[in-house]
Protein backbone atom coordinates (compact mmCIF):
# COMPACT_ATOMS: atom_id res chain seq x y z
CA UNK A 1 7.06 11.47 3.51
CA UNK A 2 5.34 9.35 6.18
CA UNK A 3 2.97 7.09 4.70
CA UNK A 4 0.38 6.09 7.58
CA UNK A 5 -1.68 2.58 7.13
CA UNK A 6 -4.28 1.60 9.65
CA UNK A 7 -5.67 -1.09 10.03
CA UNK A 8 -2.35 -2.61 9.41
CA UNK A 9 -2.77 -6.10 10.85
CA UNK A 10 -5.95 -6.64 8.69
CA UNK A 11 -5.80 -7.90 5.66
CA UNK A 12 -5.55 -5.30 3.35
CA UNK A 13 -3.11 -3.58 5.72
CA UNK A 14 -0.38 -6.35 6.05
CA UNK A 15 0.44 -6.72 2.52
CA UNK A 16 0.06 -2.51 2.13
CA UNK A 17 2.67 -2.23 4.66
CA UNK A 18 5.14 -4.44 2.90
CA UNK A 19 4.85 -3.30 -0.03
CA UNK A 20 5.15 0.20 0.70
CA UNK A 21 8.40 -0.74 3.27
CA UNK A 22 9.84 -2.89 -0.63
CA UNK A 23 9.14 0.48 -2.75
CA UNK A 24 11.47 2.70 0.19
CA UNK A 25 8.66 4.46 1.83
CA UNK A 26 8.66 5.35 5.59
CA UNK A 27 5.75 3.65 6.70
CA UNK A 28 3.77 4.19 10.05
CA UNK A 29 1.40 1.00 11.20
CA UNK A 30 -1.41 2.12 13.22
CA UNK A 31 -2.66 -0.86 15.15
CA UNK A 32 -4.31 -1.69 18.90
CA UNK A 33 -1.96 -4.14 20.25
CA UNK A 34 1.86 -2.82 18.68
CA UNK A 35 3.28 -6.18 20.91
CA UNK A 36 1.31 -8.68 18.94
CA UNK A 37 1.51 -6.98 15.72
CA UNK A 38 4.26 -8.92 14.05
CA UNK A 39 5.11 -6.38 11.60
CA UNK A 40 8.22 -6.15 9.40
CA UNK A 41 11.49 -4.30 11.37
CA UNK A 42 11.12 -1.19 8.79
CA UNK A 43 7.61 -0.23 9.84
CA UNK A 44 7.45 2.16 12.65
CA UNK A 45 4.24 0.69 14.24
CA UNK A 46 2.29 2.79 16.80
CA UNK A 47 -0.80 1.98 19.65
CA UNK A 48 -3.97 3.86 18.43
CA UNK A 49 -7.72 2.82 17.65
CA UNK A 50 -9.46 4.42 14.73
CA UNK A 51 -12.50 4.74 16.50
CA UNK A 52 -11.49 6.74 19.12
CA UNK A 53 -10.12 9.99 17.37
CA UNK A 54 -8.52 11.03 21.04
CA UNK A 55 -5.94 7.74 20.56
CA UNK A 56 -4.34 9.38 17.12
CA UNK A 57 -2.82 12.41 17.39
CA UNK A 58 0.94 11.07 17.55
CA UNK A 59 0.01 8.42 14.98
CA UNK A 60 -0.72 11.45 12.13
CA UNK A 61 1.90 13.86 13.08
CA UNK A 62 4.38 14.38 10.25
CA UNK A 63 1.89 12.42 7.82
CA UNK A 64 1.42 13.29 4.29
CA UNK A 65 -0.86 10.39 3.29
CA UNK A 66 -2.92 8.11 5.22
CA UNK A 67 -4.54 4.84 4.34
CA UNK A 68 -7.81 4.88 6.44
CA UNK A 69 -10.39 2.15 7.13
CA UNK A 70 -14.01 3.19 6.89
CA UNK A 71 -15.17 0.81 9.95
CA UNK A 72 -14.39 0.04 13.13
CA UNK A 73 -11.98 -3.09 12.96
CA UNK A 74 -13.43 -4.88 15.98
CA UNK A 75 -17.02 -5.33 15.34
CA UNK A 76 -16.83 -3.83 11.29
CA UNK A 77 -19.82 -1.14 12.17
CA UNK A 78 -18.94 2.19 10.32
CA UNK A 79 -16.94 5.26 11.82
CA UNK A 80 -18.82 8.07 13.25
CA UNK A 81 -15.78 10.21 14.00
CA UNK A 82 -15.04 10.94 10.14
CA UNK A 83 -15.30 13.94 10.60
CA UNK A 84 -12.58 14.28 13.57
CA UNK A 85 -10.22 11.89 11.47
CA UNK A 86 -10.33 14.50 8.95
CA UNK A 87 -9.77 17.23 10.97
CA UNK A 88 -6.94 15.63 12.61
CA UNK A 89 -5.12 14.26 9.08
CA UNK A 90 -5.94 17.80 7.65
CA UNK A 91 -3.85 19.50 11.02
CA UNK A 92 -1.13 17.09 10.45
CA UNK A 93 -0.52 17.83 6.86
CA UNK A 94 -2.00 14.85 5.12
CA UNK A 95 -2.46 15.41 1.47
CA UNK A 96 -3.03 11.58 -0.02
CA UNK A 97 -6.03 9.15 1.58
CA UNK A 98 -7.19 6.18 0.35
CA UNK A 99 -10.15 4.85 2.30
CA UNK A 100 -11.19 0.97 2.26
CA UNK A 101 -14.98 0.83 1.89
CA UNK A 102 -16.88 -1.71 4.02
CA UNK A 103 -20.16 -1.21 2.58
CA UNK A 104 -21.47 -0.09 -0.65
CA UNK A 105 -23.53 2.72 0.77
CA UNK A 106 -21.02 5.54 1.50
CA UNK A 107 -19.71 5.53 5.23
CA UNK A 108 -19.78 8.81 7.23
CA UNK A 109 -15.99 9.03 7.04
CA UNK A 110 -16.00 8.91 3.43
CA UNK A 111 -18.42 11.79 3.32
CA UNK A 112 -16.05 13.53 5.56
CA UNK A 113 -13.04 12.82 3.57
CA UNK A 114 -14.52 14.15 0.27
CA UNK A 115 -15.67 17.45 2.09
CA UNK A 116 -12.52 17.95 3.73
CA UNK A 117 -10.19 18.95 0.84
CA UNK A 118 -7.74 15.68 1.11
CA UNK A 119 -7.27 14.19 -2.46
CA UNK A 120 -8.99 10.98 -1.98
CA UNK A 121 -9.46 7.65 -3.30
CA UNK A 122 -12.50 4.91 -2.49
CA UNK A 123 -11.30 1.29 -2.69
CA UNK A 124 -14.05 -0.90 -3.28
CA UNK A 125 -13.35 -4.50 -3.44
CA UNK A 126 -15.91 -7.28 -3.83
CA UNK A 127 -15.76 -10.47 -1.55
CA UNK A 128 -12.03 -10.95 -0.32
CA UNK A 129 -10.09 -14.35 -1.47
CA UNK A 130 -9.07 -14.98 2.11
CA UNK A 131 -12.72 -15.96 2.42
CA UNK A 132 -11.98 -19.27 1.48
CA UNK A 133 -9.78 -19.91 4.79
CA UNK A 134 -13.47 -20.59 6.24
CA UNK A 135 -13.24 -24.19 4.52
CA UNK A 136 -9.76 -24.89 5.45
CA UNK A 137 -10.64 -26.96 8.69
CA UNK A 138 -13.00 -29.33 7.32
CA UNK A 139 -10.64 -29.76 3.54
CA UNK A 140 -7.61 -30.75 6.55
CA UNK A 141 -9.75 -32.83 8.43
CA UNK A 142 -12.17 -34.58 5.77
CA UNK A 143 -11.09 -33.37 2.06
CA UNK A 144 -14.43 -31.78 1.70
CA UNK A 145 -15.71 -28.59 1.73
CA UNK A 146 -19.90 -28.13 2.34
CA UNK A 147 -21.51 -24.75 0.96
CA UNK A 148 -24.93 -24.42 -0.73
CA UNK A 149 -25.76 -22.23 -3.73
CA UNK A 150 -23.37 -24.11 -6.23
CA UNK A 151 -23.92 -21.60 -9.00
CA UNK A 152 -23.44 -18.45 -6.96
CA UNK A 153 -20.70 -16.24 -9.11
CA UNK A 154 -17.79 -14.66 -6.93
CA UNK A 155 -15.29 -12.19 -8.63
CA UNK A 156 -13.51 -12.53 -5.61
CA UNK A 157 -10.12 -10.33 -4.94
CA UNK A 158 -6.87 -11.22 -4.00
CA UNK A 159 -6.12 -8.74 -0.81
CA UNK A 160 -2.63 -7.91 -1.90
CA UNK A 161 -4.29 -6.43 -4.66
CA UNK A 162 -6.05 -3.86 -2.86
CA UNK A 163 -2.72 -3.42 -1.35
CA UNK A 164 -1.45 -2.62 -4.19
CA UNK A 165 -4.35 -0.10 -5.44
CA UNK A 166 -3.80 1.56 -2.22
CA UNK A 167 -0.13 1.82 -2.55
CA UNK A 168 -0.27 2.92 -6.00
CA UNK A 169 -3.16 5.72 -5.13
CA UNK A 170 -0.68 6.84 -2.15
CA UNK A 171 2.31 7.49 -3.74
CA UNK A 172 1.44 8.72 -7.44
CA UNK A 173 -0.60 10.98 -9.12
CA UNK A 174 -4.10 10.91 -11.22
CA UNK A 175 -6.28 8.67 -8.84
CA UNK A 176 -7.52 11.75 -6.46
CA UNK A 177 -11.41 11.60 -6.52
CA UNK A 178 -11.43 7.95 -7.85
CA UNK A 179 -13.92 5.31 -6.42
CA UNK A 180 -11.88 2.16 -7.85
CA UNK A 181 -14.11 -1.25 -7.58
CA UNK A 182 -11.78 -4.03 -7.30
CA UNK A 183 -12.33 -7.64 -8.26
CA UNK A 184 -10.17 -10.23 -9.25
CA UNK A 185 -9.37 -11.69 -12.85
CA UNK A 186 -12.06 -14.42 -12.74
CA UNK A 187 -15.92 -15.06 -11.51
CA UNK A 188 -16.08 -18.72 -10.13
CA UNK A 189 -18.62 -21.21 -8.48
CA UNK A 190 -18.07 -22.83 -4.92
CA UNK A 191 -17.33 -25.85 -7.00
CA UNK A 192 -14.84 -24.29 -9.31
CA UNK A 193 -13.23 -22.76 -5.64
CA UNK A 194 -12.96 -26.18 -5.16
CA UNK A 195 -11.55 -27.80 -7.97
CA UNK A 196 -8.79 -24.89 -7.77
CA UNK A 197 -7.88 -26.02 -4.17
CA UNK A 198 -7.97 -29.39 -5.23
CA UNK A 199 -5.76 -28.96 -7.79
CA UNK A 200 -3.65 -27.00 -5.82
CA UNK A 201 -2.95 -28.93 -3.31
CA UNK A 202 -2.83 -31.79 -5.58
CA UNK A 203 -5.42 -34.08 -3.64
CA UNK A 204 -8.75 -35.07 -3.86
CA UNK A 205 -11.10 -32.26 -2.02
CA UNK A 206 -14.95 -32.58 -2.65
CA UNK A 207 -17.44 -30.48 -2.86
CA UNK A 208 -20.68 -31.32 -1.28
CA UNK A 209 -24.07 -29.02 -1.74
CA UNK A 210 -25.83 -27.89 1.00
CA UNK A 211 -29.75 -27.40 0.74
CA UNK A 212 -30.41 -23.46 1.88
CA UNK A 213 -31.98 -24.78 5.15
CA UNK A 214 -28.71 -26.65 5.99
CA UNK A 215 -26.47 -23.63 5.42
CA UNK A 216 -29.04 -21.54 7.72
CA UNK A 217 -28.99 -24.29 10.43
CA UNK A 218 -24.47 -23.77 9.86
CA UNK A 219 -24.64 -20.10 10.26
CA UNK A 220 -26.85 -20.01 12.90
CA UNK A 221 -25.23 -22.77 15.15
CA UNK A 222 -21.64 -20.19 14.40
CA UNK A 223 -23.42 -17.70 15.89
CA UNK A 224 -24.30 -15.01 13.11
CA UNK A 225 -27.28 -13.09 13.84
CA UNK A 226 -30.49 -12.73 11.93
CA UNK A 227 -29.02 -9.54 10.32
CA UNK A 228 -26.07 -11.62 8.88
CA UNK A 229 -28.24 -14.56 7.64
CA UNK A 230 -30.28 -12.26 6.08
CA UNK A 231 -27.41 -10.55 4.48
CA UNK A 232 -25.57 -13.92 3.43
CA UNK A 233 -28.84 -15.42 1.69
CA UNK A 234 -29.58 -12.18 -0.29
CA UNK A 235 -24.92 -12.12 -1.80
CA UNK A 236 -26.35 -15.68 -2.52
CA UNK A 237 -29.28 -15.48 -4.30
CA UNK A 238 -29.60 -12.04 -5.62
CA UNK A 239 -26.20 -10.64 -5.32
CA UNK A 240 -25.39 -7.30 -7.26
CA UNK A 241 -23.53 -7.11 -10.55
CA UNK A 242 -20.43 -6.05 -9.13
CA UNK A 243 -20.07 -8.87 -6.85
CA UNK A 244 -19.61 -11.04 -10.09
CA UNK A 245 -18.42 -8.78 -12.78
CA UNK A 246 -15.14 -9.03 -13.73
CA UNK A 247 -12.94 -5.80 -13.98
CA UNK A 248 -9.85 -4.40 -14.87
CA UNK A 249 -9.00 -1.71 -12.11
CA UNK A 250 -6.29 -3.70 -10.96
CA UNK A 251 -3.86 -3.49 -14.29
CA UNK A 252 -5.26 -0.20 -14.87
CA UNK A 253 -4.26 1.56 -11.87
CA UNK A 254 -1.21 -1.20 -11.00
CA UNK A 255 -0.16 -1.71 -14.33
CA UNK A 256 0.14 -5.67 -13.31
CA UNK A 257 -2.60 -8.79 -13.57
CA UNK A 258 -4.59 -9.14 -10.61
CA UNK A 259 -3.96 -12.44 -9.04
CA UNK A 260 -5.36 -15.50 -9.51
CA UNK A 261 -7.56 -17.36 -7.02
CA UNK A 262 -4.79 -20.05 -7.72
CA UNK A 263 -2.22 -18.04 -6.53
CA UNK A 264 -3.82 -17.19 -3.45
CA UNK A 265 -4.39 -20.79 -2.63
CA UNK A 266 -0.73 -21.47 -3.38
CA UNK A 267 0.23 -18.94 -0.64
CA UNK A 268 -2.27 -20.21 1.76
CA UNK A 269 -1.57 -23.69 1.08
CA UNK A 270 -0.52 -24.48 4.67
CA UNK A 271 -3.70 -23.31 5.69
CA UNK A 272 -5.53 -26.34 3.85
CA UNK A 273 -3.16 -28.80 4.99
CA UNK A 274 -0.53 -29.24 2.44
């Protein structure tokens, strides 16, 4: 069987593709730019946008399951062709689909998906680790990293993790018509992000507090748009349950921990300057 991933520079995709390549599958990488992709040698990787349903039909054919992205990977707005992906996965033969939620209302290709007869599963992880890599310029440069709302509660997930959810929900049974939420074994702080770096990279990286005006003035001078800084403030200061709530879908469905926030820094120590 011919596992397809898209999205499979992102990433959720990398990792999924490597680990499904480790475990023998065939897989098929679905990304815009094939040249740049940078994939490893066993992945058969193939030109095709999700968006644009007209770009997929060789990318599907001879497909049994499909791990599908429920927004556009350029500018993260949701599908509106679900209903054409499905069609298309449906023709091919896909049986398995996992679909990576980008929002917690439900997208219009996940609506699609569960009224199209594929055996489905929702993955939906809270804030990604790889968030961090934000603060890895100024903890190189300076040693100190500047964010406001110090006791803001993250259950932040490792993105291999989702990988493996994904990889796990393509190639066995019992997860078809699962929503899995995904977080990571522990809820920390900016601070206690911090002292894990820190410690980490075993040097001295500070953490200095930001007033909510200052962190405005930050995002606004990056560029995000009213939307976004409306969006960031309300994670910050009234963020939902699940943002912070540990949970144990990883073991569950993986049958392994889900990794550490340590870990992740460890593998992105490079990043940070170590």
């Amino acid at each position: 069987m011919i596992i397809l991933v898209t999205g499979a520079t992102g990433n959720v995709g990398r990792p999924l593709v490597e680990q499904l390549l480790a475990a023998g599958h065939r897989v098929r990488a679905l990304t815009r730019s094939p040249e740049k992709a940078n994939l490893p040698a066993g992945a058969e990787v193939v030109a095709g946008n999700l968006a644009e349903t007209a770009s997929l039909s060789a990318a599907f054919s001879g497909v049994g399951a499909a791990h599908l992205i429920s927004f556009d990977g350029a500018d993260f707005a949701p599908l509106t062709n679900g209903p054409e992906i499905v069609d298309l996965a449906r023709k091919a033969g896909v049986r398995k689909v996992t679909v990576l939620k980008g929002e917690v209302t439900k997208s219009p290709l996940e609506k699609a998906v569960e009224a199209g007869g594929l055996e489905w599963t929702h993955l939906s992880p809270v804030e990604f680790m790889s968030n961090a890599l934000e603060w890895a310029e100024s903890v190189r440069a300076e040693g100190v990293v500047r964010e406001a709302f110090a006791g803001a509660r993250s259950a932040m997930i490792h993105e291999a993790d989702i990988a493996s959810v994904a990889a796990t929900a393509l190639t066995t049974d019992g997860h078809a018509g699962q929503e899995y939420w995904l977080t990571g074994p522990e809820a920390l702080t900016p601070p206690e992000k911090v002292r894990t770096i820190s410690d980490v990279l075993g040097r001295d990286v500070r953490y200095v507090e930001l007033t909510k005006d200052e962190i405005v003035a930050e995002w606004r001078r990056t560029g995000y748009s009213d939307e976004d800084v409306e969006f960031f403030l309300a994670m910050r200061t009234d963020p939902p349950e699940a943002g912070y709530t540990v949970l144990p879908t990883v073991e569950e469905v993986t049958g392994r921990p889900a990794r550490t926030f340590a870990q992740w820094v460890r593998e992105n120590a490079a990043a940070f300057g170590a």
